[in-house]
Each structure stands twice: as structure tokens, then as C-alpha cells.
Protein backbone atom coordinates (compact mmCIF):
# COMPACT_ATOMS: atom_id res chain seq x y z
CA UNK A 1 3.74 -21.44 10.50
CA UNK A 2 3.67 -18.78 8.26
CA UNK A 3 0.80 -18.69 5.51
CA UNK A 4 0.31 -15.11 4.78
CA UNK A 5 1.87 -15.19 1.12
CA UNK A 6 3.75 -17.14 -0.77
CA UNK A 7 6.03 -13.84 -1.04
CA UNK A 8 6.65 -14.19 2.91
CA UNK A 9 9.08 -17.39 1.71
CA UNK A 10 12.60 -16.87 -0.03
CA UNK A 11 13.91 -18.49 -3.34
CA UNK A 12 14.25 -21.74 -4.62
CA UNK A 13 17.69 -23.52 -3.85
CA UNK A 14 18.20 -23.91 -8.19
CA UNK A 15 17.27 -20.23 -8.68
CA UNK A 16 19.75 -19.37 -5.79
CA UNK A 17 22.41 -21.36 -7.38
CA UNK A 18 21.60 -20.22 -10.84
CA UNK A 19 21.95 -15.94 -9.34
CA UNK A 20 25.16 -17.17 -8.04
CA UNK A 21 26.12 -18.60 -11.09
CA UNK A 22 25.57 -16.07 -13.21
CA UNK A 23 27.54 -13.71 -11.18
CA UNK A 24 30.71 -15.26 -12.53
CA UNK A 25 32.41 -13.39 -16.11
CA UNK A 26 31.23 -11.24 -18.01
CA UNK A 27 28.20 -10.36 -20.24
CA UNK A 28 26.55 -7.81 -22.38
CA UNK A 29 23.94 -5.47 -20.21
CA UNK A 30 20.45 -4.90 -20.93
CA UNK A 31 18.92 -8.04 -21.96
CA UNK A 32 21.91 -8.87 -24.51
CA UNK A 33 22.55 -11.73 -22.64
CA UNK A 34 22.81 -15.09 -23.54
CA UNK A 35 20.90 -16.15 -20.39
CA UNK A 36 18.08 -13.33 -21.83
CA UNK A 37 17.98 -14.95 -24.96
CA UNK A 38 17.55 -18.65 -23.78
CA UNK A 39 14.96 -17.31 -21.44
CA UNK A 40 12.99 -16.05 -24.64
CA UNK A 41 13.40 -19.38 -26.55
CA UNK A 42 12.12 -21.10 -23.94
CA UNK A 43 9.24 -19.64 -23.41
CA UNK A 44 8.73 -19.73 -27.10
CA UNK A 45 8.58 -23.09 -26.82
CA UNK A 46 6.48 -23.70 -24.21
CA UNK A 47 3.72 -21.28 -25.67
CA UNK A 48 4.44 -23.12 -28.98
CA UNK A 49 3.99 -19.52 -30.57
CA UNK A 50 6.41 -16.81 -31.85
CA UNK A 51 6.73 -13.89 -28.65
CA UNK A 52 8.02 -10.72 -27.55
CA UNK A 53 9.17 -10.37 -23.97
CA UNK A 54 10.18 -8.39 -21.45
CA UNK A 55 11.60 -9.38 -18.29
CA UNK A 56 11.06 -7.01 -15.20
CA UNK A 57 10.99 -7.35 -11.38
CA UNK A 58 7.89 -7.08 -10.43
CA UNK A 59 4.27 -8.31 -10.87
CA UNK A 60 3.10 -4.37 -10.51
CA UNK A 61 5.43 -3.14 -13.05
CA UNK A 62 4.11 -6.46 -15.81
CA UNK A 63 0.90 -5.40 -14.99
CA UNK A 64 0.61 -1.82 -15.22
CA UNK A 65 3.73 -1.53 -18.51
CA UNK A 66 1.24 -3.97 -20.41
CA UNK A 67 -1.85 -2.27 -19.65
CA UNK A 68 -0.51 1.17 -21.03
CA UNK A 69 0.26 -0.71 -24.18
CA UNK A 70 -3.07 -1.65 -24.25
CA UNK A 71 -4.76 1.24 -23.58
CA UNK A 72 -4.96 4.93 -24.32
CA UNK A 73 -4.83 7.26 -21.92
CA UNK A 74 -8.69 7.65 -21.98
CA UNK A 75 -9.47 4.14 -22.21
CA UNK A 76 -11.29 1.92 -19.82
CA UNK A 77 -9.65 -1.34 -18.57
CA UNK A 78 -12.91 -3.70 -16.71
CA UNK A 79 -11.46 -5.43 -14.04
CA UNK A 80 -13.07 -7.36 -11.39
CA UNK A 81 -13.38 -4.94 -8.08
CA UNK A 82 -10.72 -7.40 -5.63
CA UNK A 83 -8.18 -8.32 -8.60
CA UNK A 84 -4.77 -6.74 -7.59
CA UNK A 85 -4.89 -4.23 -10.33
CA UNK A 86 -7.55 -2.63 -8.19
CA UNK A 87 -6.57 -3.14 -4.92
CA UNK A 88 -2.97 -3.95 -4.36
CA UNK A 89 -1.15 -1.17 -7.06
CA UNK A 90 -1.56 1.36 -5.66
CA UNK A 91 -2.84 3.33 -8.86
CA UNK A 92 0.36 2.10 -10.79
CA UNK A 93 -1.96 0.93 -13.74
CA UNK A 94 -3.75 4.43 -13.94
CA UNK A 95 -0.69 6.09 -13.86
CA UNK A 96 1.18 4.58 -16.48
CA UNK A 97 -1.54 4.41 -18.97
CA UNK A 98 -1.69 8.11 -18.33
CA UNK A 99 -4.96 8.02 -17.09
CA UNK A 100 -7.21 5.27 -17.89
CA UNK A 101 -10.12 4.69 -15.98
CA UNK A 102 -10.07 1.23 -13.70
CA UNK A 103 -14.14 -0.10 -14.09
CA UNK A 104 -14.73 -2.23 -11.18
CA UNK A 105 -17.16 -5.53 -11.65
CA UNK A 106 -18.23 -7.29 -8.74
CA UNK A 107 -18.41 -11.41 -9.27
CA UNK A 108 -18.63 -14.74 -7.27
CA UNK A 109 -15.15 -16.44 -6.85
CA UNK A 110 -13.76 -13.04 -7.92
CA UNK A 111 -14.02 -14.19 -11.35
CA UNK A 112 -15.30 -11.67 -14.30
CA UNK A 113 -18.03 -13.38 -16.97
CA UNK A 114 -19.14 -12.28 -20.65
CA UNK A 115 -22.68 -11.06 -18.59
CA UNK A 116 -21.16 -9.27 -15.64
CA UNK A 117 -18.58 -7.45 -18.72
CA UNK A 118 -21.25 -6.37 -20.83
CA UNK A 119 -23.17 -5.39 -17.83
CA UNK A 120 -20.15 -2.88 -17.24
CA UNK A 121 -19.91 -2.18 -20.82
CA UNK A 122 -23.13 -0.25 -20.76
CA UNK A 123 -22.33 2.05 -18.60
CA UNK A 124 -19.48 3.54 -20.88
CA UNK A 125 -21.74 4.20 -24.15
CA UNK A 126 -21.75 7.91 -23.42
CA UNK A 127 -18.85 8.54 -26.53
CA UNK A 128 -16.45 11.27 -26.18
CA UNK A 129 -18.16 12.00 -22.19
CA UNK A 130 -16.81 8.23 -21.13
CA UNK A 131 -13.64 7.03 -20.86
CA UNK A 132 -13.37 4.41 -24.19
CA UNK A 133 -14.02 0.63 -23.42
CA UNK A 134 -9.84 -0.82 -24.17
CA UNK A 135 -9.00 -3.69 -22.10
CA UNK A 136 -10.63 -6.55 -19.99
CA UNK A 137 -7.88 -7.63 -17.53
CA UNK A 138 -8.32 -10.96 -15.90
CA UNK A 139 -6.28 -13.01 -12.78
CA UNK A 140 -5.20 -16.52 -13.67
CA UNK A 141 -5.93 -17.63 -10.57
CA UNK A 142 -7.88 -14.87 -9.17
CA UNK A 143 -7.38 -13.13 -6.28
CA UNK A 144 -9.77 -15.90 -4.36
CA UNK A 145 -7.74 -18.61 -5.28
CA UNK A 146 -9.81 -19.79 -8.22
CA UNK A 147 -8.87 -20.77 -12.16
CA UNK A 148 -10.68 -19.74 -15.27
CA UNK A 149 -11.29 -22.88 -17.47
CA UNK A 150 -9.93 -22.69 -21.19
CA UNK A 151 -14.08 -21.89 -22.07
CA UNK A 152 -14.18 -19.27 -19.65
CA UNK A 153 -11.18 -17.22 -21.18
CA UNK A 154 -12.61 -18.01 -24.65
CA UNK A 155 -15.92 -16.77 -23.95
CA UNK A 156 -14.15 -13.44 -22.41
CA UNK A 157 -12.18 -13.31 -25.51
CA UNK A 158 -15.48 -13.41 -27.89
CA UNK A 159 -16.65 -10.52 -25.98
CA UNK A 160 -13.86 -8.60 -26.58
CA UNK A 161 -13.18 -9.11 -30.33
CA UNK A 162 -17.01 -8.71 -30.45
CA UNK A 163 -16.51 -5.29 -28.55
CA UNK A 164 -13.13 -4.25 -30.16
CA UNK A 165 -11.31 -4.90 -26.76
CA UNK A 166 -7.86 -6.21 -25.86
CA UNK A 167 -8.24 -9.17 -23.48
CA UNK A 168 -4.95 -9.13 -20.97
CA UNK A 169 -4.16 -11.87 -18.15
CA UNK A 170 -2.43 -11.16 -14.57
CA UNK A 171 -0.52 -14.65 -14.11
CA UNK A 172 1.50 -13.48 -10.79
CA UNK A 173 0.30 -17.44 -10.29
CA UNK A 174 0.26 -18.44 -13.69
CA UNK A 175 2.07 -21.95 -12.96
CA UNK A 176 -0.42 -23.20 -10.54
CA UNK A 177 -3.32 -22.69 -12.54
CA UNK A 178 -1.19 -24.87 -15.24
CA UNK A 179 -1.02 -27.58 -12.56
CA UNK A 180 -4.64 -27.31 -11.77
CA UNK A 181 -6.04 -27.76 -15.05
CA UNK A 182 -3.57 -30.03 -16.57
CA UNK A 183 -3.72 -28.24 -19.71
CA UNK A 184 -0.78 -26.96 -21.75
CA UNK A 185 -0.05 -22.78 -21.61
CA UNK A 186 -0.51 -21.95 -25.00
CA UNK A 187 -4.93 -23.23 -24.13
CA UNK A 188 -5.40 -20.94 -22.08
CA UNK A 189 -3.79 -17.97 -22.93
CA UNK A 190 -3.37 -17.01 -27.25
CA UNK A 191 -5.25 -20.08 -28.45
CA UNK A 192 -7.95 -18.71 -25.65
CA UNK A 193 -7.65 -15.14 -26.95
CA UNK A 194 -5.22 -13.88 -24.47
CA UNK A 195 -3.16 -10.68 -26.46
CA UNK A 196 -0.72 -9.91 -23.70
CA UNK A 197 0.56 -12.05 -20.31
CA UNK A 198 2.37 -10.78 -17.02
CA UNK A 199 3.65 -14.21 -16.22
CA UNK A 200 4.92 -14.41 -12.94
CA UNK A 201 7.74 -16.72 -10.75
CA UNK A 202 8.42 -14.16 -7.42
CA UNK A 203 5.05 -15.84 -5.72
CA UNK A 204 6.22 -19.62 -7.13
CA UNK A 205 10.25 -19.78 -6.39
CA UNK A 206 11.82 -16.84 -7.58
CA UNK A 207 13.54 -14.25 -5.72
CA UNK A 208 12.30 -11.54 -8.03
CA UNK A 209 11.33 -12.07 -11.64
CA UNK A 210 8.47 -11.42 -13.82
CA UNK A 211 7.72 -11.43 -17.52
CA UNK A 212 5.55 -9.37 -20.09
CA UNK A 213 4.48 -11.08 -22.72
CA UNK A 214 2.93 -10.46 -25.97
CA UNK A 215 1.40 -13.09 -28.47
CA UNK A 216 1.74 -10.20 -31.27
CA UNK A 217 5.12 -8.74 -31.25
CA UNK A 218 3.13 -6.15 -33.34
CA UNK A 219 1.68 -4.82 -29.95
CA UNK A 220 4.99 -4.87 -27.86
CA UNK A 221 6.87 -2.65 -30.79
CA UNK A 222 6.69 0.49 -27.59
CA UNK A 223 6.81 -1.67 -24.54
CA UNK A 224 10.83 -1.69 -25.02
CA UNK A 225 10.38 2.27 -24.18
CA UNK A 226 7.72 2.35 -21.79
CA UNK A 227 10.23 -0.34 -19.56
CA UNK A 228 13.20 1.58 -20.21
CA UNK A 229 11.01 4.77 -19.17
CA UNK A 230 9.52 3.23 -16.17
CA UNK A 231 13.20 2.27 -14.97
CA UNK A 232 12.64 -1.81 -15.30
CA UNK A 233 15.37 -2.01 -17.86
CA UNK A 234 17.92 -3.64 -15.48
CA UNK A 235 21.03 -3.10 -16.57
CA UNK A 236 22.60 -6.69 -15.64
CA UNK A 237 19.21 -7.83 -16.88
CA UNK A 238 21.02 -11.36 -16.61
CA UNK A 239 20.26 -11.80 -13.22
CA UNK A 240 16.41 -11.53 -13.83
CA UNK A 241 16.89 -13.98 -16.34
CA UNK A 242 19.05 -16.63 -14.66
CA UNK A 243 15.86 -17.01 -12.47
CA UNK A 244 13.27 -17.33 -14.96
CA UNK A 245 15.84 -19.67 -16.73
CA UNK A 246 16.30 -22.34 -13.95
CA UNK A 247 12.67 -21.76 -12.84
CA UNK A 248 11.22 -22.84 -16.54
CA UNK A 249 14.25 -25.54 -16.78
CA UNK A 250 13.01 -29.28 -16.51
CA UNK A 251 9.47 -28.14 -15.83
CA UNK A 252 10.29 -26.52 -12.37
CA UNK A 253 7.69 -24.01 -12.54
CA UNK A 254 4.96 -26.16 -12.74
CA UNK A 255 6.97 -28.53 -9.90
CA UNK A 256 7.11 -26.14 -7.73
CA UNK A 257 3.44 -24.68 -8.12
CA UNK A 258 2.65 -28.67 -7.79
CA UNK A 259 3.81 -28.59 -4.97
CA UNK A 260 2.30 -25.77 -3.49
CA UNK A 261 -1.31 -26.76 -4.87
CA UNK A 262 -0.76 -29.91 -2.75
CA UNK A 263 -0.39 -28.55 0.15
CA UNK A 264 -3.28 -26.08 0.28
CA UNK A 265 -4.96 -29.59 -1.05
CA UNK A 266 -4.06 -30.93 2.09
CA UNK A 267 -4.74 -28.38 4.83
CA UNK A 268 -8.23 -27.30 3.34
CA UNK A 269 -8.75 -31.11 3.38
CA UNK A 270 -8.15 -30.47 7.27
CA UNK A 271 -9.96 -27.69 7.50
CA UNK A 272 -13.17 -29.20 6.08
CA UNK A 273 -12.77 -32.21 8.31
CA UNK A 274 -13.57 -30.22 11.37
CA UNK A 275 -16.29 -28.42 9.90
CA UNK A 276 -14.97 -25.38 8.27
CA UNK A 277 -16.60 -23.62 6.07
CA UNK A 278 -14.40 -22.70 2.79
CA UNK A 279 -15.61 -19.73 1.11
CA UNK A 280 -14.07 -20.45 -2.65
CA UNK A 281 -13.12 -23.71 -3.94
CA UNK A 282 -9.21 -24.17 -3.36
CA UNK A 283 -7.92 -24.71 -7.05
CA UNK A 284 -4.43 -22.86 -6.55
CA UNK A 285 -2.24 -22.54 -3.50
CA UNK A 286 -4.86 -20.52 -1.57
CA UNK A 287 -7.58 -20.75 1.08
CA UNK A 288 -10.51 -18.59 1.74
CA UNK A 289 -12.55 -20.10 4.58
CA UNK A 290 -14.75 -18.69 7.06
CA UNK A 291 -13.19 -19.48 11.24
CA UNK A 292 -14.81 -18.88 14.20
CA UNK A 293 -13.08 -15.97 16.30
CA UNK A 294 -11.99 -18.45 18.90
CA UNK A 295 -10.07 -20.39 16.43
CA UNK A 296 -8.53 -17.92 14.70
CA UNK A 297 -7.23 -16.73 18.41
CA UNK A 298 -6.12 -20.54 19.19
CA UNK A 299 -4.20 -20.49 16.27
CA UNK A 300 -2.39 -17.30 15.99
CA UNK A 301 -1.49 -17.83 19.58
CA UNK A 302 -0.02 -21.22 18.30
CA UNK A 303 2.05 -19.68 16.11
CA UNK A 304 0.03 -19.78 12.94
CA UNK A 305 0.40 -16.25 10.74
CA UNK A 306 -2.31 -15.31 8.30
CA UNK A 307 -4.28 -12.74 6.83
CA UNK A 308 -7.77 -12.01 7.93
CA UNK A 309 -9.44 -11.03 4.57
CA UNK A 310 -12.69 -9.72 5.81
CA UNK A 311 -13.42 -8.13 9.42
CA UNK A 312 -15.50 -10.72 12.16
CA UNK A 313 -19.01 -10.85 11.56
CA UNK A 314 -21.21 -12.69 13.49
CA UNK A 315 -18.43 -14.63 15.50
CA UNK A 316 -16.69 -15.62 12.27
CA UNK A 317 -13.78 -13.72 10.32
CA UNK A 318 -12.62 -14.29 6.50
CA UNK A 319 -9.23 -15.44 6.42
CA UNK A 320 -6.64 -15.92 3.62
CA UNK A 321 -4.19 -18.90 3.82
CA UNK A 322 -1.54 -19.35 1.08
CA UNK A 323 0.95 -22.15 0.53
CA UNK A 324 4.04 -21.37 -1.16
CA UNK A 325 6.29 -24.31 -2.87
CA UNK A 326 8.93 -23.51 0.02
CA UNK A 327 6.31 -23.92 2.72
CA UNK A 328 7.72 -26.97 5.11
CA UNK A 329 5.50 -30.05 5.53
CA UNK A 330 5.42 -30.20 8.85
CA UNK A 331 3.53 -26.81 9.20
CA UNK A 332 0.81 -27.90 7.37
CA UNK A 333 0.94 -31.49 9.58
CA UNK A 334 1.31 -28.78 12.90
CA UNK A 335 -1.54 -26.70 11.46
CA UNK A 336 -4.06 -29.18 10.69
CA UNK A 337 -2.93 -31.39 14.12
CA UNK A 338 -4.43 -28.01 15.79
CA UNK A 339 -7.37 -27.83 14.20
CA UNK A 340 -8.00 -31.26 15.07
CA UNK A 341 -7.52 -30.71 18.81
């Protein structure tokens, strides 16, 4: 029973098929592909907007590349102090931008707000002696599982026009905060105020594809350099883009991160049952809840893996469950059947 990350799982039988596919003849390398090329009208037309994008490999490289097009080297990028820009890259953002300072902001559901921003904001008034205010980056879901509503993002984006900032959005799990608020892409990212995207599909099927995008090709006219520079210009780019091409085909992205949602549905619907305390609402594929020691023994030694996201305190520990669109059924039936016991 293994929830420790939706990475943990392989990829989707159509993205298999579609690598295997596109193994066959010939094509032109670099992203001259015709699979490339689909890949770029389709998003197009799922963001019903005009786009420039770059396909890489992986969520670090989408994240820090569009940062450093963002920002200037002494630039300051506010963050919120557990997204994975801060935590889990290991200083891949700072070191492509050159330099730029990462501003940490604490917040409940490890979401950022106009007040906890501007909070941060005043601590970088100092002119040429701080580093200059650039960028507020923002996870879609966060890192505790939760989604930012269509008002939320817009009321980020005010703040940042307001303050002359670029507003940027880490969707590693972009699909399943689709599926959660059952609006359309385009609401909550450019008609929100979102400039640039890392949209992901490695945590939601893919075996390993990601996707920079910008919402004003004006602002991606360097990012074909900085990839090329930063070695993410695959040369047979077409075999990131077979995967992002059967992943966005007939709506499997948001199938599969459907799917995924309703199982994390169902086991925190378990866990609450027997009195478990969740820590976060569950509006994505993860779970945050808060088990006593002995359970979290009963269960490991049962077989269940996951991560324990905050050391025991006072006889309970933190954990971290995810559920990935590949998870099977029956460990979710086997997980909460041992909670009941």
C-alpha cells in the first residue's frame, strides 16, 4: 500500500503506448516535431488563449527556467515557506535566476494571501540594500493538499500589478485542482492574472513530462535559451511530447486526476470515521492528518508506506498520504478496513 507520492507509481497504460508509438520513423529533433506542435495547439485550446511553451522533464527545471525569466538576478520571488520552491529544489530556483533571493511567508493551509504578501513586501523597501520585490510564486494545489479559488489568485494578482510584480503558478498538480473546482483552466490561471505556468503530468500519469508556459509570448522570447542552456532541450523532444499529447487527449488529464481526487475522497472519508483528525481539508489527491503513534506503527507494520510530515508530538505524528491515478482500489479498501479494526 504505497501512498508516499504519486511519483512512487509508473505511467499511464495510453502514455506508455503513445512513448512506444512514437518510437517508430523518423522525425525532426528539438521540438520540430509534429507531436511538439499538436502538443502546443492543444493546449492553446484548452487555455482558449494564444501561448508559448516549452516542454521539459521535470517540475524543478519548469519551476526554476520560469522564475529566472521572471526575475533578475537581484530580485525577490515571495513564496510561501513549505511550497517546493523552498523546500524540495534544492536551491535550483536561486541558482538559475542567478541569485534571487527566495522570501519565505508562513500561512494556514500553506496558502499565501494579499495580507501575509504585503506583510513580506515591507520588509524589502530598503532600495538598492534589498533584493527588488519580482515575483509571487504560488502552488496550485499547495504543498498541503489545498486549491486556491479563482478569487484567491485574482486577489494575488491585484497585489502584484498593484506592486509591479509578476504573479507565477507551480501546477506539478495542476489537473486535480481543475477537477476540484470544476472550473475551466484558462479561470484560474491568465483570466486570474497568472503570467507564466509550470504545468505538470509526471505526478498525474506521465512518466516524465512537464510544461512552461507563458500567457505573453512577449515574456518567453529568452526562455528558448535559458532551456537550451540549462540542458532541457531534449533532442528527441518527441518523446516528452507524445506524453503530454495522450495525457491532454480526450480529457485524460483531468480523468486521471479524477480519479485520484476520489480516492483520497474516500480514505480521508475513512480516516475521519474513526476519529482522525485531518490537519488541511483534502481538496486534491493528498492527506495531512494527525495519527496516534500506535497507529501509525499498526499500519506501517501492515504494509502501509507513507511519509511522516512532522516529527511525534505528544503521542501523535503528522503524516502525508497521497493518491496517485494508478493507485489500486483495493489499497485504499485494505487501508481503511485497518483503520477500522
Amino acid at each position: 500500500m504505497n501512498f508516499l507520492s504519486d511519483n512512487a507509481y509508473g505511467a499511464a497504460p495510453e502514455i506508455a503506448e503513445a512513448i512506444a508509438a512514437a518510437c517508430t520513423g523518423t522525425s525532426l529533433p528539438y521540438g520540430q516535431d509534429a507531436l511538439t506542435a499538436r502538443v502546443e495547439q492543444r493546449l492553446a485550446d484548452i487555455f482558449e488563449h494564444e501561448l508559448a511553451i516549452f516542454p521539459v522533464v521535470t517540475g524543478t527545471a519548469a519551476n526554476a527556467l520560469a522564475l529566472a525569466s521572471l526575475t533578475p538576478p537581484y530580485g525577490a520571488v515571495f513564496c510561501h515557506e513549505e511550497s517546493h520552491i523552498a523546500v524540495d529544489e534544492c536551491a535550483a530556483p536561486e541558482f538559475f535566476t542567478g541569485g534571487a533571493k527566495l522570501a519565505h511567508i508562513a500561512g494556514e493551509h500553506a496558502k499565501l494571501t494579499p495580507a501575509s504578501v504585503e506583510a513580506a513586501l515591507a520588509r524589502f523597501r530598503g532600495g538598492v540594500h534589498s533584493p527588488r520585490p519580482a515575483v509571487i510564486s504560488m502552488s496550485q494545489p499547495t504543498e498541503r493538499g489545498t486549491v486556491y479559488t479563482a478569487r484567491e489568485i485574482s486577489a494575488l494578482s491585484e497585489l502584484a500589478r498593484r506592486e509591479g510584480l509578476m504573479l507565477h503558478m507551480d501546477g506539478a498538480r495542476f489537473a486535480n485542482a481543475i477537477v476540484h473546482l470544476g472550473c475551466t483552466p484558462a479561470e484560474i490561471t491568465w483570466k486570474a492574472g497568472v503570467d507564466a505556468l509550470s504545468f505538470g503530468a509526471s505526478k498525474n500519469g506521465a512518466l516524465c513530462a512537464e510544461a512552461v508556459i507563458f500567457f505573453d509570448r512577449t515574456r518567453a522570447e529568452e526562455f528558448a535559451y535559458r532551456r537550451k542552456r540549462a540542458g532541457h532541450l531534449v533532442s528527441k523532444m518527441r518523446f516528452i511530447s507524445a506524453q503530454l499529447d495522450a495525457y491532454l487527449e480526450q480529457d485524460r488529464w483531468l480523468a486521471y486526476a479524477c480519479r485520484a481526487n476520489g480516492l483520497a475522497q474516500r480514505m480521508a472519508e475513512g480516516l475521519v470515521r474513526t476519529g482522525v483528525k485531518l490537519a488541511d481539508p483534502v481538496e486534491a489527491n493528498e492527506i495531512f492528518a494527525r495519527l496516534p503513534d500506535g497507529l501509525v506503527k499498526m499500519l506501517r507494520g501492515a504494509g502501509a508506506q507513507f511519509y511522516d510530515w512532522e516529527t511525534s508530538r505528544n503521542g501523535y505524528t503528522l503524516v502525508r498520504l497521497v493518491l496517485s491515478c494508478l493507485t489500486p482500489e483495493e489499497d485504499v479498501a485494505r487501508f481503511v478496513e485497518l483503520l477500522g479494526s
